[in-house]
Protein backbone atom coordinates (compact mmCIF):
# COMPACT_ATOMS: atom_id res chain seq x y z
CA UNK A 1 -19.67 -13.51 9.03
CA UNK A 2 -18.93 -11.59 6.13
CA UNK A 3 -15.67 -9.71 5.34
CA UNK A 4 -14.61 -7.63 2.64
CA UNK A 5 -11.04 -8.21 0.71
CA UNK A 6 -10.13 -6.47 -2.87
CA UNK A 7 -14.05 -4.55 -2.59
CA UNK A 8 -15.34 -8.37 -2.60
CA UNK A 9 -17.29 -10.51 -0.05
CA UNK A 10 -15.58 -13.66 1.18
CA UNK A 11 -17.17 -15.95 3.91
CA UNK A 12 -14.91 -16.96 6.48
CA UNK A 13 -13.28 -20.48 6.48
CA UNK A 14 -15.52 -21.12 10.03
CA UNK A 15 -18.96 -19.81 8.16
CA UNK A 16 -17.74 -21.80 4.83
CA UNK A 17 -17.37 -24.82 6.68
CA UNK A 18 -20.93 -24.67 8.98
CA UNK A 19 -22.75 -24.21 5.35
CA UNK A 20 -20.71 -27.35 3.98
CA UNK A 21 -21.71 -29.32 7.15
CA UNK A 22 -25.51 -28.28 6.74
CA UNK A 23 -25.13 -28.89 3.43
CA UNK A 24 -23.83 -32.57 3.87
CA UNK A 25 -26.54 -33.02 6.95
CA UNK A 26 -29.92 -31.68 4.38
CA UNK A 27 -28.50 -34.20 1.37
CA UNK A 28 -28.55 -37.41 4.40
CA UNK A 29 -32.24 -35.91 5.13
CA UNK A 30 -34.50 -38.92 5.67
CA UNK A 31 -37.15 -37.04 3.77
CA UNK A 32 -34.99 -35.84 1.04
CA UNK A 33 -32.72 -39.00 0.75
CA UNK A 34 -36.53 -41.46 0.37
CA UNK A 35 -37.68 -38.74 -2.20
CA UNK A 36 -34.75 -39.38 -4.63
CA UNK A 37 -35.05 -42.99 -3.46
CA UNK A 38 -38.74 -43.48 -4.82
CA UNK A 39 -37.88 -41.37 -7.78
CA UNK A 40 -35.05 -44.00 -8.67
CA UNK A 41 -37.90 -46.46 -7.71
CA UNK A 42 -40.73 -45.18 -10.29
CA UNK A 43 -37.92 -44.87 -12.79
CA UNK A 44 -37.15 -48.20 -12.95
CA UNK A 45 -40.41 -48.87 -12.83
CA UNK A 46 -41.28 -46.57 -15.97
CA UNK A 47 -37.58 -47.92 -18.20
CA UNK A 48 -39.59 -51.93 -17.14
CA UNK A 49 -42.99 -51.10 -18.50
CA UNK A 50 -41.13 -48.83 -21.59
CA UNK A 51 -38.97 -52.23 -22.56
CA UNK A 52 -42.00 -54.54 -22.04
CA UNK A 53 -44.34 -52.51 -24.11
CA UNK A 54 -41.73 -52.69 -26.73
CA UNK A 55 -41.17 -56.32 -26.46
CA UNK A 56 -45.32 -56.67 -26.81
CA UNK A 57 -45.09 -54.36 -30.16
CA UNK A 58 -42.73 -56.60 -31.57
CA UNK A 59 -44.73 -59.75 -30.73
CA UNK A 60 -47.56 -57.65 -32.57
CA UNK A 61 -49.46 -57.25 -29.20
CA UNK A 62 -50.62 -54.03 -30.13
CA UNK A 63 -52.92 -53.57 -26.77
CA UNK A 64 -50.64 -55.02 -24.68
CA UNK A 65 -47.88 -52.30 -25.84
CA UNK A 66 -49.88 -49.29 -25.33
CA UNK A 67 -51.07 -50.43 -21.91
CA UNK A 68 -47.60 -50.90 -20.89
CA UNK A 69 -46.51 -47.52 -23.18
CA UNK A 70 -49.53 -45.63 -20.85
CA UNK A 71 -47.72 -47.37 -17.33
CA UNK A 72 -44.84 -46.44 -18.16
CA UNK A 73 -46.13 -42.93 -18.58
CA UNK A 74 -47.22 -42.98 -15.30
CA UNK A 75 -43.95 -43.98 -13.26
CA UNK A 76 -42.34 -41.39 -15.24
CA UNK A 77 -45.14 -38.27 -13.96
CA UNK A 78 -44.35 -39.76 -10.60
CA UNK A 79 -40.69 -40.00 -10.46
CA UNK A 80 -40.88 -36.35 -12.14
CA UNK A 81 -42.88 -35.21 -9.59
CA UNK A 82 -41.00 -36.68 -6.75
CA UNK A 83 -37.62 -34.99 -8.46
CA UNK A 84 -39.29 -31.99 -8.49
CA UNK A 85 -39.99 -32.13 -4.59
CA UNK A 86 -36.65 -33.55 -3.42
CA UNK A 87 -34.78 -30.74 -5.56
CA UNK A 88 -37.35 -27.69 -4.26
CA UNK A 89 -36.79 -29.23 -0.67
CA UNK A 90 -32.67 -29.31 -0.93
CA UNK A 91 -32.54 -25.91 -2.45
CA UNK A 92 -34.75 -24.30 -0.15
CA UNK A 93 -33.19 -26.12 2.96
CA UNK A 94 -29.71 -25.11 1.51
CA UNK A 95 -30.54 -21.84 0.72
CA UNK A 96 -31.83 -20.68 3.97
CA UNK A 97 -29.81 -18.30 5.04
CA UNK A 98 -28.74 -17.40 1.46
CA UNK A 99 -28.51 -13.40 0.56
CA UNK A 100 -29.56 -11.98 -2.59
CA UNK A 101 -26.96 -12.72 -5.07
CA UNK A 102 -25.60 -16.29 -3.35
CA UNK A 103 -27.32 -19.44 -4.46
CA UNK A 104 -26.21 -23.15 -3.36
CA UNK A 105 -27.07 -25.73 -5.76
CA UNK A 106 -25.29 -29.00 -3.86
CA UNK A 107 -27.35 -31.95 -4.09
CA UNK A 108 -29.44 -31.07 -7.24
CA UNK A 109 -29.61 -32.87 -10.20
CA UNK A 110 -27.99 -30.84 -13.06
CA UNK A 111 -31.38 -29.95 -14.97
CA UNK A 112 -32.53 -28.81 -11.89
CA UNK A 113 -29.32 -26.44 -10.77
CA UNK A 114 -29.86 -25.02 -14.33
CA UNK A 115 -33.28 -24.20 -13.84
CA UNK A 116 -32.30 -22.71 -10.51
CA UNK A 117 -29.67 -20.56 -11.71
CA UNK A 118 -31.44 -19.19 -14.49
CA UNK A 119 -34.13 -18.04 -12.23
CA UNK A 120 -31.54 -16.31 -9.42
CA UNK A 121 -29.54 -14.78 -12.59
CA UNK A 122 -32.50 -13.40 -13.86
CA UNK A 123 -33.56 -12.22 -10.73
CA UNK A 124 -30.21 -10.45 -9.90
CA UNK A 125 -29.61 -8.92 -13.00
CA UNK A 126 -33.17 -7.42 -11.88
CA UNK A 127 -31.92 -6.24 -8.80
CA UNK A 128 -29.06 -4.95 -10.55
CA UNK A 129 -26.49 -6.99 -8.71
CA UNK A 130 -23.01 -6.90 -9.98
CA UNK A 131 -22.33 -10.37 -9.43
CA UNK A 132 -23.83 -14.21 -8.79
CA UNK A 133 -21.53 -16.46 -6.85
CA UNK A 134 -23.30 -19.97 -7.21
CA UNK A 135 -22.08 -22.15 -5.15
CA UNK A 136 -21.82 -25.51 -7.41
CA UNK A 137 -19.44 -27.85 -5.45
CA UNK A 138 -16.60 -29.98 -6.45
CA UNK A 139 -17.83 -33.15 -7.70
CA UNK A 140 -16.67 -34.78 -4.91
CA UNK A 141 -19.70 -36.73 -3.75
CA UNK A 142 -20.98 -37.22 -7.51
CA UNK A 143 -20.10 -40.21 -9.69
CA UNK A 144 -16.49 -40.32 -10.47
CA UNK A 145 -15.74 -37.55 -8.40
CA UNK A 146 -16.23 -35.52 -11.62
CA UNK A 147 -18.53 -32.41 -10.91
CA UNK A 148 -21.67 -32.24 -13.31
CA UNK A 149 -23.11 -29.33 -12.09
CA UNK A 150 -19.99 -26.52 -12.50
CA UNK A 151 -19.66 -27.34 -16.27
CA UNK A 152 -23.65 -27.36 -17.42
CA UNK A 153 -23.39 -23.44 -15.46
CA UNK A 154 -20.48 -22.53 -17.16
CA UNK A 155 -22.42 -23.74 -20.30
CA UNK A 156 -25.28 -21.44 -19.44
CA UNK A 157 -23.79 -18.10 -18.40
CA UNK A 158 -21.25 -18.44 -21.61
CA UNK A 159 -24.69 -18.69 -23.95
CA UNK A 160 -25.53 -15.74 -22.03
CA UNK A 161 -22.67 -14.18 -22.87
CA UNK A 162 -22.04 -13.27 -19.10
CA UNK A 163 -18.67 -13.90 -17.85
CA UNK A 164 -17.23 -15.97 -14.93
CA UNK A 165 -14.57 -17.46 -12.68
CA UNK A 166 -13.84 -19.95 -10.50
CA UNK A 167 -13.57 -18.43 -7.06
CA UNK A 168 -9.66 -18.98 -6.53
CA UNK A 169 -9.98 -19.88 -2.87
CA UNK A 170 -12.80 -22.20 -3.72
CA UNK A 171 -12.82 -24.10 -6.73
CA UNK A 172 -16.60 -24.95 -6.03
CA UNK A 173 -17.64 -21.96 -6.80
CA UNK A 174 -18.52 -20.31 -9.44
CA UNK A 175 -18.79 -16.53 -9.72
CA UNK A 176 -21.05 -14.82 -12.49
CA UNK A 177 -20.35 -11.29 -13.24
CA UNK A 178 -23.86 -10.11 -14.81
CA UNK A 179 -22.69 -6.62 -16.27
């Protein structure tokens, strides 16, 4: 449950820590985890036609190359598509029991968070909300440990000249003040 400190809204530690648990449960999904695994899939797939098509052009196999080009083109719609329907399933799943002005963006690729965001800012500012608090994580389950996500949103709400902090408490999250 909700509880107000300083005219804000802070989740609990115990509510915090059920959402991180969901959170880490929806992104070991079977469905969602073969999703992103048959996007990787078609995307090697597309990056093996892509460098044999250019291996034909250079051999002067003209035919050969755009067949390959036009496969390639195909693995890519797919693993697109199959992006697009791992990263609508996460958010939704993770956004559940989201309110109006909260959005959790763990397990998305960054193009997709960004897409995300700019659609729940837009939507706020809308509403006439105050503030956004996306909830963007650490980085501690990406590559490196380096969060990918935080940065490309800071990127966006700067060019949109709106300003925002890192929560204090919670250095995964990110709050957008949209007036």
């Amino acid at each position: 449950m909700p509880y107000q400190e300083d005219g804000r809204e802070w989740w609990t530690k115990c509510e915090g820590d059920r959402n991180l648990e969901q959170n880490q449960i929806n992104q070991n999904n079977e469905h969602y985890v073969a999703l992103r695994a048959e996007a990787a899939r078609e995307g090697d797939l597309m990056a093996q036609c892509y460098r044999q098509g250019h291996e034909a052009y250079q051999k002067g196999q003209r035919a050969l190359a755009k067949q390959l080009s036009e496969k390639g083109s195909g693995h890519k719609r797919k693993m697109e598509r199959l992006n697009v329907e791992a990263g609508a399933w996460i958010f939704r799943e993770n956004n559940l029991v989201s309110k109006p002005g909260e959005l959790d963006l763990h397990g998305l690729y960054v193009k997709e968070a960004v897409m995300y965001a700019e659609d729940a800012i837009e939507k706020a500012q809308r509403r006439g909300d105050l503030e956004m608090r996306l909830l963007v994580g650490k980085g501690l389950h990406s590559d490196g440990h380096v969060a990918k996500i935080k940065p490309a949103l800071e990127e966006l709400v700067k060019r949109r000249s709106l300003p925002a902090d890192v929560d204090p408490g919670n250095a995964g999250l990110l709050i957008v003040r949209l007036r």
